[in-house]
N, C-alpha and C. Protein backbone atom coordinates (compact mmCIF):
# COMPACT_ATOMS: atom_id res chain seq x y z
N UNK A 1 87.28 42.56 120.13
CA UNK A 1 86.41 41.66 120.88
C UNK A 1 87.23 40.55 121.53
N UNK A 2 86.63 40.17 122.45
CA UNK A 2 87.66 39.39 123.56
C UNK A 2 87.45 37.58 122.83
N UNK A 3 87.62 36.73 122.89
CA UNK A 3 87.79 35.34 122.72
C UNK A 3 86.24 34.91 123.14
N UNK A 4 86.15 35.35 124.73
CA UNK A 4 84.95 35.17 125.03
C UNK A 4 83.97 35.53 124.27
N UNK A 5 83.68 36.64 124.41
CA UNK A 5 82.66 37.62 123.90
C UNK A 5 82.15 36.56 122.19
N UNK A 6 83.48 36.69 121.48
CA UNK A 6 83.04 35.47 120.09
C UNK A 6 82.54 34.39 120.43
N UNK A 7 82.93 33.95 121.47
CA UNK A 7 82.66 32.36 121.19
C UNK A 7 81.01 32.08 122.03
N UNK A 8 80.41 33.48 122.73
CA UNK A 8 79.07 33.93 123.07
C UNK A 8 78.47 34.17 122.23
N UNK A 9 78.71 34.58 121.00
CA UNK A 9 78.45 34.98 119.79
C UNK A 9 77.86 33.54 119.19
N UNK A 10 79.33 33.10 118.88
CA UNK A 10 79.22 31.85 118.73
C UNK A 10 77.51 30.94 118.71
N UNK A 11 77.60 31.02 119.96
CA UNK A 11 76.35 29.94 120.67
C UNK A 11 75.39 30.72 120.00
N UNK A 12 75.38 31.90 120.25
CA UNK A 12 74.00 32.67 120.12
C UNK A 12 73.56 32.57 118.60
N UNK A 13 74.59 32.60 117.88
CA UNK A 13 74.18 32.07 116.38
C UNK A 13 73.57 30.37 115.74
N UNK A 14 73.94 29.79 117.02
CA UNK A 14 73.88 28.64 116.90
C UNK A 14 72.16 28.51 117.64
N UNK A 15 72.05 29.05 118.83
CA UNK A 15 70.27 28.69 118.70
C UNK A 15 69.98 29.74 117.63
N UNK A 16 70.15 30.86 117.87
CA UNK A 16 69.47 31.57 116.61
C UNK A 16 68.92 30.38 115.17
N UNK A 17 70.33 30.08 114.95
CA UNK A 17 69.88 28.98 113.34
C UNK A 17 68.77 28.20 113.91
N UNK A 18 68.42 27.86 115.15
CA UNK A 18 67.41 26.38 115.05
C UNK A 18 66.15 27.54 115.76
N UNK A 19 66.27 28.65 115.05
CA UNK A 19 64.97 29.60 115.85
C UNK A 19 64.65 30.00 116.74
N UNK A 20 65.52 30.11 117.98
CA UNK A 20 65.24 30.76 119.00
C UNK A 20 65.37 32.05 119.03
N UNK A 21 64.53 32.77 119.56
CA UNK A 21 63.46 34.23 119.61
C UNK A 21 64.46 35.03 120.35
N UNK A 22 65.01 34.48 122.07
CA UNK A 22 65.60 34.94 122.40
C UNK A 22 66.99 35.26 122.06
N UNK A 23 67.61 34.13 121.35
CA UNK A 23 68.71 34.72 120.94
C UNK A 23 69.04 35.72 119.44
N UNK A 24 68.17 35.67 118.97
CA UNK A 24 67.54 36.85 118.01
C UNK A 24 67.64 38.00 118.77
N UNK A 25 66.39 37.88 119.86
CA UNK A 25 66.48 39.23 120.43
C UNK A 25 68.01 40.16 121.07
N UNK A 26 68.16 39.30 121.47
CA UNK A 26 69.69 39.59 122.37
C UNK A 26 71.10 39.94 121.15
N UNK A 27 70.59 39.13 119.91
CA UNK A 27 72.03 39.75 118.96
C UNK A 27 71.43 40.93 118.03
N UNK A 28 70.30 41.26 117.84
CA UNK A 28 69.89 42.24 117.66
C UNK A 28 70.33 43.66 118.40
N UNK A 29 70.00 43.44 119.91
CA UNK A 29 70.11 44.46 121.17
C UNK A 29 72.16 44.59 120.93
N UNK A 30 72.73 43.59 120.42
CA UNK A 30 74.04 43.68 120.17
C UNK A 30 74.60 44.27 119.29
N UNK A 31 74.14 44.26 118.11
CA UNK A 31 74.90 44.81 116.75
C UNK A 31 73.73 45.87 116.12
N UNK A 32 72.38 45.92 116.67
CA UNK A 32 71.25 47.03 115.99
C UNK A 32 71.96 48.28 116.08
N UNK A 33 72.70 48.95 117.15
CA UNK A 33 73.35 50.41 117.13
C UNK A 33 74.32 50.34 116.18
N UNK A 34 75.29 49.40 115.86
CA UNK A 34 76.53 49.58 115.02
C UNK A 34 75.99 49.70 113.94
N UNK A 35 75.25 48.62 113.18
CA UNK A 35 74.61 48.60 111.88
C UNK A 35 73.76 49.93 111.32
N UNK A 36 72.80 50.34 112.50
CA UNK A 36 72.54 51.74 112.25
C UNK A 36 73.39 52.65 111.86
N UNK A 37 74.56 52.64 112.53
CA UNK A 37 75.37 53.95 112.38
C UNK A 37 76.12 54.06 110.85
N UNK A 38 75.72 51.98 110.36
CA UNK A 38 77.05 51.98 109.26
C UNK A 38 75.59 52.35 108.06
N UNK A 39 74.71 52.33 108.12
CA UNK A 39 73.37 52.44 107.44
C UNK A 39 73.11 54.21 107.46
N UNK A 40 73.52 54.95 108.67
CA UNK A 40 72.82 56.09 108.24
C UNK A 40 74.60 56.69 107.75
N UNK A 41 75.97 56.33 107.70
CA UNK A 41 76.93 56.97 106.48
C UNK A 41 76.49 56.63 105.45
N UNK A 42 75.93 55.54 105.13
CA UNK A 42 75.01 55.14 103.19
C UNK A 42 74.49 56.33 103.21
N UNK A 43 72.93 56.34 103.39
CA UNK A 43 72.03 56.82 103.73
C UNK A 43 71.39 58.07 103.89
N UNK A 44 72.16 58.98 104.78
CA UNK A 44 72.27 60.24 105.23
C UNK A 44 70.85 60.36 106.14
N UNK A 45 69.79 59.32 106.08
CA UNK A 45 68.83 59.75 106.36
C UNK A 45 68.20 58.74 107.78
N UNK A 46 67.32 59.36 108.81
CA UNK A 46 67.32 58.53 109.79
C UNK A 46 65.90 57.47 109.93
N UNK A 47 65.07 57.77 109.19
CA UNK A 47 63.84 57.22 108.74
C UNK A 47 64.32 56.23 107.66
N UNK A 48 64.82 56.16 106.79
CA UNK A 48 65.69 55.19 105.78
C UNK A 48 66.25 54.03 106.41
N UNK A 49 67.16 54.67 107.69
CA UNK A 49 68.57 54.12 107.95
C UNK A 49 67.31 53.18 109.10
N UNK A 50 66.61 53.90 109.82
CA UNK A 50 65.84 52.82 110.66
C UNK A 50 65.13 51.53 109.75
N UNK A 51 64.53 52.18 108.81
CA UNK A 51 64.11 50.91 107.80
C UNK A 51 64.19 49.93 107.54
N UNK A 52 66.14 50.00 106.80
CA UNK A 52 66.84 49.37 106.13
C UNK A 52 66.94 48.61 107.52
N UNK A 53 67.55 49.01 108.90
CA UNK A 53 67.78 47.97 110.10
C UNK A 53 67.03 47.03 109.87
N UNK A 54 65.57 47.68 110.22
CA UNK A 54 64.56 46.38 110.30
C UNK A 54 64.91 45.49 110.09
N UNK A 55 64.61 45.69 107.99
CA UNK A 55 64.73 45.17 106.90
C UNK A 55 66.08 44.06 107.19
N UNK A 56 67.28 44.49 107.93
CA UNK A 56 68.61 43.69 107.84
C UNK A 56 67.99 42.28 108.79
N UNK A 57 67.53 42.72 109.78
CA UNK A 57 67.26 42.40 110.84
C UNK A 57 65.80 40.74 110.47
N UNK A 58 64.60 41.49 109.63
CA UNK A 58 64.24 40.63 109.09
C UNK A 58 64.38 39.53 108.00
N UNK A 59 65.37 39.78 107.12
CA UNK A 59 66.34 39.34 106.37
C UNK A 59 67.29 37.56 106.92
N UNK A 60 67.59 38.23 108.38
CA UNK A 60 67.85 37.62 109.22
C UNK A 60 67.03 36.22 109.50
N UNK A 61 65.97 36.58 110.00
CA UNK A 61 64.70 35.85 110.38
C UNK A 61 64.35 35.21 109.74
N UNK A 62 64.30 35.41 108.34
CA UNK A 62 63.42 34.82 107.42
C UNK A 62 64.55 33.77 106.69
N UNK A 63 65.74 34.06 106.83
CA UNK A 63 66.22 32.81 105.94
C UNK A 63 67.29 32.36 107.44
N UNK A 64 67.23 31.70 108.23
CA UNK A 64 68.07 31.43 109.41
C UNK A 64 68.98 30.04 108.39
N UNK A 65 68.56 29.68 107.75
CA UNK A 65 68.99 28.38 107.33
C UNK A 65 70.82 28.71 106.87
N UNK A 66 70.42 30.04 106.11
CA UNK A 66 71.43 30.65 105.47
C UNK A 66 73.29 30.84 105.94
N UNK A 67 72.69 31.07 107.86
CA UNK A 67 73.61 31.67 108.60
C UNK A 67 74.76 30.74 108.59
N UNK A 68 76.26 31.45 108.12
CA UNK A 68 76.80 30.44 108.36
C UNK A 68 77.78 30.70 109.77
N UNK A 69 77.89 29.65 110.39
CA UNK A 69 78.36 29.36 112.31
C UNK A 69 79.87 29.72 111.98
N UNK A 70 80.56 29.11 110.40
CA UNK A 70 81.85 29.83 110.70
C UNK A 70 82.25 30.97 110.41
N UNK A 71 81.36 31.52 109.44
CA UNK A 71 82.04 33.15 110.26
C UNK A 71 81.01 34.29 110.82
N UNK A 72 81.91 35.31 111.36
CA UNK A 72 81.51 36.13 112.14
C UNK A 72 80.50 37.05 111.85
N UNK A 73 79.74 36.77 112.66
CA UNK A 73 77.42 37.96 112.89
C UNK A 73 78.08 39.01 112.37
N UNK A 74 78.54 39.64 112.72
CA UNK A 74 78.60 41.02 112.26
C UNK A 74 79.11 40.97 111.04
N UNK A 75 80.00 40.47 109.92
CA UNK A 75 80.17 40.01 108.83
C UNK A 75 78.90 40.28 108.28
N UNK A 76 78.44 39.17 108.67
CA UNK A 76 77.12 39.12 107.75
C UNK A 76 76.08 40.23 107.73
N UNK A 77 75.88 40.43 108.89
CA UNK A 77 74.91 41.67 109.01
C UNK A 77 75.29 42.97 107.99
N UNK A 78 76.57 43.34 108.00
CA UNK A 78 77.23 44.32 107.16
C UNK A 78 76.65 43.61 105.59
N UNK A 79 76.92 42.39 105.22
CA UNK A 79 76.88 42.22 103.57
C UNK A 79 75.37 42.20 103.73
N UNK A 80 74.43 42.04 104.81
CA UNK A 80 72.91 41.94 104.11
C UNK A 80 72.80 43.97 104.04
N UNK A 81 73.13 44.33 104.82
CA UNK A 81 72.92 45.78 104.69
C UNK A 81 73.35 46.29 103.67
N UNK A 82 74.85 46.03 103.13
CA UNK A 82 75.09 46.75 101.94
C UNK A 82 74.55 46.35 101.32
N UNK A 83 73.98 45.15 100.67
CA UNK A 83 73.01 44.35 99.45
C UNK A 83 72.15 45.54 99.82
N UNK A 84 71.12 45.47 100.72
CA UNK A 84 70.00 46.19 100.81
C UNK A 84 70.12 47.98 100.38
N UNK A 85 71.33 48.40 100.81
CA UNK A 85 71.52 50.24 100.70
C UNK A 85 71.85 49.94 98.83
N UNK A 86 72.59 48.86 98.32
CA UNK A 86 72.49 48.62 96.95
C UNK A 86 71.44 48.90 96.64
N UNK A 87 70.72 48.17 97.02
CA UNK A 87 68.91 47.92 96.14
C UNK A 87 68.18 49.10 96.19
N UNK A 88 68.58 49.54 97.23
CA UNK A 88 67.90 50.61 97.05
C UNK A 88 67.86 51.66 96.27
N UNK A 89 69.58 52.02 96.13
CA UNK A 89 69.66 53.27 95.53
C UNK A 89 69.68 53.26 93.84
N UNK A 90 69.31 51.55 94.07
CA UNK A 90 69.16 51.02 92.24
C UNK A 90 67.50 51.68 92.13
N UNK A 91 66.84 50.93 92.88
CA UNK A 91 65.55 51.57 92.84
C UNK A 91 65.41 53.02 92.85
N UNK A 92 65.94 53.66 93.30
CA UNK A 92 65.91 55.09 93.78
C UNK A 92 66.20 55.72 92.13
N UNK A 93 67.40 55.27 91.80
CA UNK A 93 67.43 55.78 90.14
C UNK A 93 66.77 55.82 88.95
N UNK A 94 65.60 54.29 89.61
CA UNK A 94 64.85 53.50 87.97
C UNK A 94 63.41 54.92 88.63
N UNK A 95 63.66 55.10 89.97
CA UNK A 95 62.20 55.61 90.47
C UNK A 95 62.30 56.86 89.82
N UNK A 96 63.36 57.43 89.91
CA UNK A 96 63.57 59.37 89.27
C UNK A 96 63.48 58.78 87.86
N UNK A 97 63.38 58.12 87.15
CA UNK A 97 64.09 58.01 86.20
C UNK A 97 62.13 58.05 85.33
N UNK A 98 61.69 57.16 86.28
CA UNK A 98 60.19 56.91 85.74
C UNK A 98 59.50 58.19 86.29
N UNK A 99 59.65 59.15 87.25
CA UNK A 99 58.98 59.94 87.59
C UNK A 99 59.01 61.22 87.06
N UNK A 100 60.64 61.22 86.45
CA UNK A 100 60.79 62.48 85.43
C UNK A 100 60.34 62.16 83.89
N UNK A 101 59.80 61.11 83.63
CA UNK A 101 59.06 60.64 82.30
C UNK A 101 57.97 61.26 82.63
N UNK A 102 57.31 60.71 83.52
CA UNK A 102 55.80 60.71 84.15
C UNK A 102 55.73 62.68 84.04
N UNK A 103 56.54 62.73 84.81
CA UNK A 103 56.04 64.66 85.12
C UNK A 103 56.01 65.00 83.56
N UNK A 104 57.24 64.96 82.74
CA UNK A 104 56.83 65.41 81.45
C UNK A 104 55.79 65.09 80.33
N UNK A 105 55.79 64.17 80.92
CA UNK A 105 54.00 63.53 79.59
C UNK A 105 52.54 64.58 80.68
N UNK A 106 52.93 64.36 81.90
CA UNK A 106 52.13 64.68 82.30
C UNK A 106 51.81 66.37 81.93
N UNK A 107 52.70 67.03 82.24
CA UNK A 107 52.91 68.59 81.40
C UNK A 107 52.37 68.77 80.32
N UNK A 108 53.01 68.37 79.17
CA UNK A 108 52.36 68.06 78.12
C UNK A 108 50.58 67.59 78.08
N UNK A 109 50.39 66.49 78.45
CA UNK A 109 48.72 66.47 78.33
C UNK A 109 47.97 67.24 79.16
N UNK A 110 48.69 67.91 79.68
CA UNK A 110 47.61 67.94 81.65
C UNK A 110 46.68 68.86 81.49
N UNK A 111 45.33 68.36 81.81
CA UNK A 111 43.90 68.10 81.76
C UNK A 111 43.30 68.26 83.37
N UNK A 112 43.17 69.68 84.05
CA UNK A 112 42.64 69.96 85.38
C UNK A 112 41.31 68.97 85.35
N UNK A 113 40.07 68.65 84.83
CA UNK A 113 39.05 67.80 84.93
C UNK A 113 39.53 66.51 84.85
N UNK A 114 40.10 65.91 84.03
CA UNK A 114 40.52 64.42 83.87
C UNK A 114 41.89 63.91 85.38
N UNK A 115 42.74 64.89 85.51
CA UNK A 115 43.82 64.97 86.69
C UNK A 115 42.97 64.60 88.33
N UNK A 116 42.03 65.32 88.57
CA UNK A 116 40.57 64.96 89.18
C UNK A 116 40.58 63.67 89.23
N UNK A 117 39.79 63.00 88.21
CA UNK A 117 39.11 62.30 88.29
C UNK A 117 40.32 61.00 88.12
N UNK A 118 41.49 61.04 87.64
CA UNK A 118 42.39 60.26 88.15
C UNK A 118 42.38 59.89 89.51
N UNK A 119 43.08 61.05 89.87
CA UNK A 119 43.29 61.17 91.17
C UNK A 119 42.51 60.24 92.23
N UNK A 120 40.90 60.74 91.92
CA UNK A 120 40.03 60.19 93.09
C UNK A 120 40.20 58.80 92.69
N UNK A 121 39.94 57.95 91.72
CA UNK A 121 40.88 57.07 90.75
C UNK A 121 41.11 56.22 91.63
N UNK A 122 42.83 56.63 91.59
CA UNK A 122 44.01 55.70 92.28
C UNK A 122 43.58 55.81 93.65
N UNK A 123 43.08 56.59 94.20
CA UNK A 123 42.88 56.80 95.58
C UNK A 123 42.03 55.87 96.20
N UNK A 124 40.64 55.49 95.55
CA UNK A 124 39.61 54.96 95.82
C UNK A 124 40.77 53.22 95.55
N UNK A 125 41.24 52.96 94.73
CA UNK A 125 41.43 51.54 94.12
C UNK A 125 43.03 51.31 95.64
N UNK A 126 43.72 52.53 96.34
CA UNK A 126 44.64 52.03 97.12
C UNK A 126 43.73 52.12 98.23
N UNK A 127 42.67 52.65 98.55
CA UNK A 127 41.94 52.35 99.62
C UNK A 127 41.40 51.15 99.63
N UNK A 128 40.56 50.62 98.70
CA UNK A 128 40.57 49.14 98.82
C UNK A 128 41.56 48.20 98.81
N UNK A 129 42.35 48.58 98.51
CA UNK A 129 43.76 47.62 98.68
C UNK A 129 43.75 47.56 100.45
N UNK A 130 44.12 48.61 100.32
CA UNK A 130 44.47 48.66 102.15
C UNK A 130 43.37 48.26 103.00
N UNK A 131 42.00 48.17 102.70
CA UNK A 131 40.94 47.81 103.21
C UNK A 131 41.03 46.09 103.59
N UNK A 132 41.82 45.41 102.44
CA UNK A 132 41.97 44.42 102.54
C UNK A 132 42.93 43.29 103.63
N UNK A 133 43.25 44.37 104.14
CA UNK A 133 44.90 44.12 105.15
C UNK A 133 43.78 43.95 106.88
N UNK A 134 44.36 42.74 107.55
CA UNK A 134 43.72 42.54 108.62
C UNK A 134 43.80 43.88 109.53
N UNK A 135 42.93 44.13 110.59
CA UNK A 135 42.67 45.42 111.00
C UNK A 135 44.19 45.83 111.79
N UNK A 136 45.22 45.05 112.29
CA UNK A 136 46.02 45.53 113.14
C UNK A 136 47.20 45.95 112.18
N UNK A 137 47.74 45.10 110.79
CA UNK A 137 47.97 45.73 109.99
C UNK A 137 48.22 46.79 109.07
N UNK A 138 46.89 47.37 109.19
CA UNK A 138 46.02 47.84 108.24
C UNK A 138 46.78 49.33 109.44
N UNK A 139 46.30 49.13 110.60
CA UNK A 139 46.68 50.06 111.35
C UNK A 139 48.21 50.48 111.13
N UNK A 140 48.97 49.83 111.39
CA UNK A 140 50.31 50.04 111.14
C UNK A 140 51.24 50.10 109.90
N UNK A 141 50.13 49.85 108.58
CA UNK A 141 50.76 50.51 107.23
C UNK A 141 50.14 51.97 106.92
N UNK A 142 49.53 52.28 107.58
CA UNK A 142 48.99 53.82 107.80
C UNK A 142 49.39 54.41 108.73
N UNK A 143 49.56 54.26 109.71
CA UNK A 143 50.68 54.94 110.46
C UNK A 143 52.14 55.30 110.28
N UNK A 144 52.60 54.09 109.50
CA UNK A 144 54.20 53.75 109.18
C UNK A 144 53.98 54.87 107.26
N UNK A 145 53.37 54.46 106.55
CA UNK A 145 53.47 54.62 105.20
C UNK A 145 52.90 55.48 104.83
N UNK A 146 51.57 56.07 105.42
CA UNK A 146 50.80 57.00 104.67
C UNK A 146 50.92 58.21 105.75
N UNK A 147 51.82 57.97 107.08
CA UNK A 147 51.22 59.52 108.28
C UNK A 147 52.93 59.52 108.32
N UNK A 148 53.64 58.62 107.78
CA UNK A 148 55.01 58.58 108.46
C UNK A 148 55.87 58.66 109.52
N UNK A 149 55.03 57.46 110.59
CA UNK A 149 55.58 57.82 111.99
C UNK A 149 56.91 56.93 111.65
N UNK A 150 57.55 56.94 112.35
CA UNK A 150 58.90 55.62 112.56
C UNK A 150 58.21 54.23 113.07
N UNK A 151 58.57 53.48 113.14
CA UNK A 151 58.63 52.24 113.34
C UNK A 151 58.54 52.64 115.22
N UNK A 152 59.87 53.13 115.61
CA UNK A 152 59.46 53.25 117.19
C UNK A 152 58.03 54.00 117.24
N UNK A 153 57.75 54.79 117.07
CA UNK A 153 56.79 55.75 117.30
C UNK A 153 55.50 55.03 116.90
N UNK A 154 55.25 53.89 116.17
CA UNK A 154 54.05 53.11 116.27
C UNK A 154 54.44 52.16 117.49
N UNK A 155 55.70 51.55 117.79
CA UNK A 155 55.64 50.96 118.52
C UNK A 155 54.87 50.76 120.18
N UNK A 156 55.15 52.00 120.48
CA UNK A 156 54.90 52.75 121.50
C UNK A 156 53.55 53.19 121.59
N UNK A 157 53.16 53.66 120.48
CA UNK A 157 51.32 53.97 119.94
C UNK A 157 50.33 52.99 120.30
N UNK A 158 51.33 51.76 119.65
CA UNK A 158 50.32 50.46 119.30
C UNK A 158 50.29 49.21 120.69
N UNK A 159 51.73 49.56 121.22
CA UNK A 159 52.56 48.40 122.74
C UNK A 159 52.38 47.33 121.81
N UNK A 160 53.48 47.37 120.62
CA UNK A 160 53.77 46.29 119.77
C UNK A 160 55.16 46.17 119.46
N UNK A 161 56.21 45.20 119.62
CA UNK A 161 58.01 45.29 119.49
C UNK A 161 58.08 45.93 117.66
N UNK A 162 58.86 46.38 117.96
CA UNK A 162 59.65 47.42 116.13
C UNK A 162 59.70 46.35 115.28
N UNK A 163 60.33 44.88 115.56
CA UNK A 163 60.27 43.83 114.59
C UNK A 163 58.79 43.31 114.50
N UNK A 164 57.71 43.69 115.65
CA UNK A 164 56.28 42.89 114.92
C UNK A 164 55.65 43.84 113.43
N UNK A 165 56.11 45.04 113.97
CA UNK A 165 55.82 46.39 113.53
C UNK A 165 56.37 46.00 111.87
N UNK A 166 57.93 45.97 111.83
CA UNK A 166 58.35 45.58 110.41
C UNK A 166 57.77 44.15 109.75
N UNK A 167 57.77 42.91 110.95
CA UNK A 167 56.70 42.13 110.21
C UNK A 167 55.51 42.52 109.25
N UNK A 168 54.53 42.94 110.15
CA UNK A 168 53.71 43.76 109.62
C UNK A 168 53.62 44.75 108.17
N UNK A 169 54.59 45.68 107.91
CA UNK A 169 54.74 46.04 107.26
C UNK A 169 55.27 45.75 105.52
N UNK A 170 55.89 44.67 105.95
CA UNK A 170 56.64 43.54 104.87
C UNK A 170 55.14 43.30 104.32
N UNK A 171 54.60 42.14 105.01
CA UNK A 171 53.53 41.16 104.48
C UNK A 171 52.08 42.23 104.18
N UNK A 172 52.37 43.30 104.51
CA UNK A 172 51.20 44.41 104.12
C UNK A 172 51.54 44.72 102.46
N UNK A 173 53.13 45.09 102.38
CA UNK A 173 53.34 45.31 101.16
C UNK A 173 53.52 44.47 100.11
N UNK A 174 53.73 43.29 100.49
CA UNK A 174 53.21 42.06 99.54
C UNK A 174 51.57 41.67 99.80
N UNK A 175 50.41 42.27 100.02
CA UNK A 175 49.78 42.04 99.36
C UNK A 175 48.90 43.02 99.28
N UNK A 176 49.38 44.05 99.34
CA UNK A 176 48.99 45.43 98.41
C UNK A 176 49.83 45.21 96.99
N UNK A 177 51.01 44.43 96.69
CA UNK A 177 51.37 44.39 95.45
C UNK A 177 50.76 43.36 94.53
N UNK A 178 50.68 42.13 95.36
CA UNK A 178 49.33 41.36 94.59
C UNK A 178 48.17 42.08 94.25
N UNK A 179 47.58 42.31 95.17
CA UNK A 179 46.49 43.40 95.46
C UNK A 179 46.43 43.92 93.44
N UNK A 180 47.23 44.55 93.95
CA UNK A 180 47.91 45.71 92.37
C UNK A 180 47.72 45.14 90.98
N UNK A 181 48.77 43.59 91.06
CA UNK A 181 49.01 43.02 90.30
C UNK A 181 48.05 41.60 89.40
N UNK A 182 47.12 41.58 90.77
CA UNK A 182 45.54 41.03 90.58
C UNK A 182 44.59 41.98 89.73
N UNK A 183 44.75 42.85 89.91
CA UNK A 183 43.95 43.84 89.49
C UNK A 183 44.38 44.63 87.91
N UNK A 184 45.80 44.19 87.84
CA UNK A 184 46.43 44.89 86.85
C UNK A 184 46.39 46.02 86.88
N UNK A 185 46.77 46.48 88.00
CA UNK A 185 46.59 47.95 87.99
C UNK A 185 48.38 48.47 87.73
N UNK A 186 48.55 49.22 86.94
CA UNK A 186 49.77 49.61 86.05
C UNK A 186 51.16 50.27 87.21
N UNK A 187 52.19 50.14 87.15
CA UNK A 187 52.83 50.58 87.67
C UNK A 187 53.13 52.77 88.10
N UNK A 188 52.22 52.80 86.36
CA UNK A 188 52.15 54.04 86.30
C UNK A 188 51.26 54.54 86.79
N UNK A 189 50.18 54.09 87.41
CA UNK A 189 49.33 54.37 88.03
C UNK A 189 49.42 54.64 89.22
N UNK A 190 50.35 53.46 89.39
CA UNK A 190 51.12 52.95 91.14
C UNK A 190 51.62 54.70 91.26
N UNK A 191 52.60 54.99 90.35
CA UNK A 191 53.75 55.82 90.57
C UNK A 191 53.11 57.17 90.30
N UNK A 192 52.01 57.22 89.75
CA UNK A 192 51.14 58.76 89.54
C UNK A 192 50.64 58.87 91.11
N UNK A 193 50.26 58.00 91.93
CA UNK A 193 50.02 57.96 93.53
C UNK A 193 50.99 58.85 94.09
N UNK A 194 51.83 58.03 93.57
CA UNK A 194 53.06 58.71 94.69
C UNK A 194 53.73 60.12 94.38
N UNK A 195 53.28 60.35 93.05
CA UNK A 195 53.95 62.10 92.36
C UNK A 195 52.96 62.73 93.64
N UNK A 196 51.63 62.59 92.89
CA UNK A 196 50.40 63.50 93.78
C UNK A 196 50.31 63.69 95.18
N UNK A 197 51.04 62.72 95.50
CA UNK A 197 50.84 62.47 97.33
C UNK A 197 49.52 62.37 97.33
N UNK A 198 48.72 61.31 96.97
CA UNK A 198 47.20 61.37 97.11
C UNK A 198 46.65 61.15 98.52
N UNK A 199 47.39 60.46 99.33
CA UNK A 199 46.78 59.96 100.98
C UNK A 199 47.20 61.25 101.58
């Protein structure tokens, strides 16, 4: 990178910190292809690897305070991504880990009448969850989560930008987890959803 080019950088990090939209937008349009590419060698996957962008991307947004002016955007963007491909694949282990419990108890008891009536169960209690999410929302965690379009592909659906889209999606899933956690509704319950593919 040329002297220039950094010290453009530079500035652009500098309104960025005091919140400007546009210069968000513009270092996004700058480093979103590289970060992708270093997200889908983690990854392997292109629905993931778009995700995790967002996710880097909102990360961004939400703590600007954080950024520091002396060193270099792309630095940082790389350590929020690897934190994040971390977390994940921590989650990813505790998730097999609870789901191969789950399948074997489930073997063991499994009850075709009672499996039923689970089922309709969890189904009925994540429909009201999601019922609860304002209607444009509501639209775009069912499109994104339960039909699995991409993030572009609602974008374009809805004529809404990929970051309102991941907005959206964030603050949907915090309060479908309240939602959950108001309700006490069990993690295993959560995670019997997701064996069945109930939606």
């Amino acid at each position: 990178m040329t002297g220039q080019f950094l010290q453009n950088d530079h500035d652009l990090m500098v309104r960025l910190k005091s919140g400007d939209r546009e210069a968000f937008a513009t270092l996004y349009k700058l480093y979103a292809e590289q970060i992708f590419r270093r997200l889908m060698r983690l990854v392997k996957q292109e629905s993931i690897a778009e995700e995790l962008l967002q996710d880097v991307f909102m990360r961004i947004w939400e703590n600007l305070e954080n950024i520091d002016l002396e060193k270099p955007f792309g630095a940082y963007l790389y350590r929020i991504a690897q934190n994040l491909v971390t977390d994940l694949f921590r989650r990813a282990a505790y998730e097999k880990q609870l789901l191969d419990y789950l399948i074997a108890g489930m073997t063991e008891l499994y009850n075709p009448v009672e499996e039923s009536e689970h089922k309709a169960e969890v189904k009925h209690l994540l429909q009201q969850a999601i019922d609860t999410l304002p209607t444009q929302r509501r639209k775009v965690y069912i499109l994104c989560k339960l039909e699995g379009k991409s993030y572009v592909e609602v974008s374009q659906l809805l004529g809404i930008s990929v970051s309102t889209i991941s907005d959206h999606i964030v603050k949907a899933s915090k309060t479908l987890k309240n939602y959950a956690t108001n309700r006490k509704i069990s993690i295993v319950l959560i995670a019997t959803l997701l064996v069945f593919d109930l939606v």
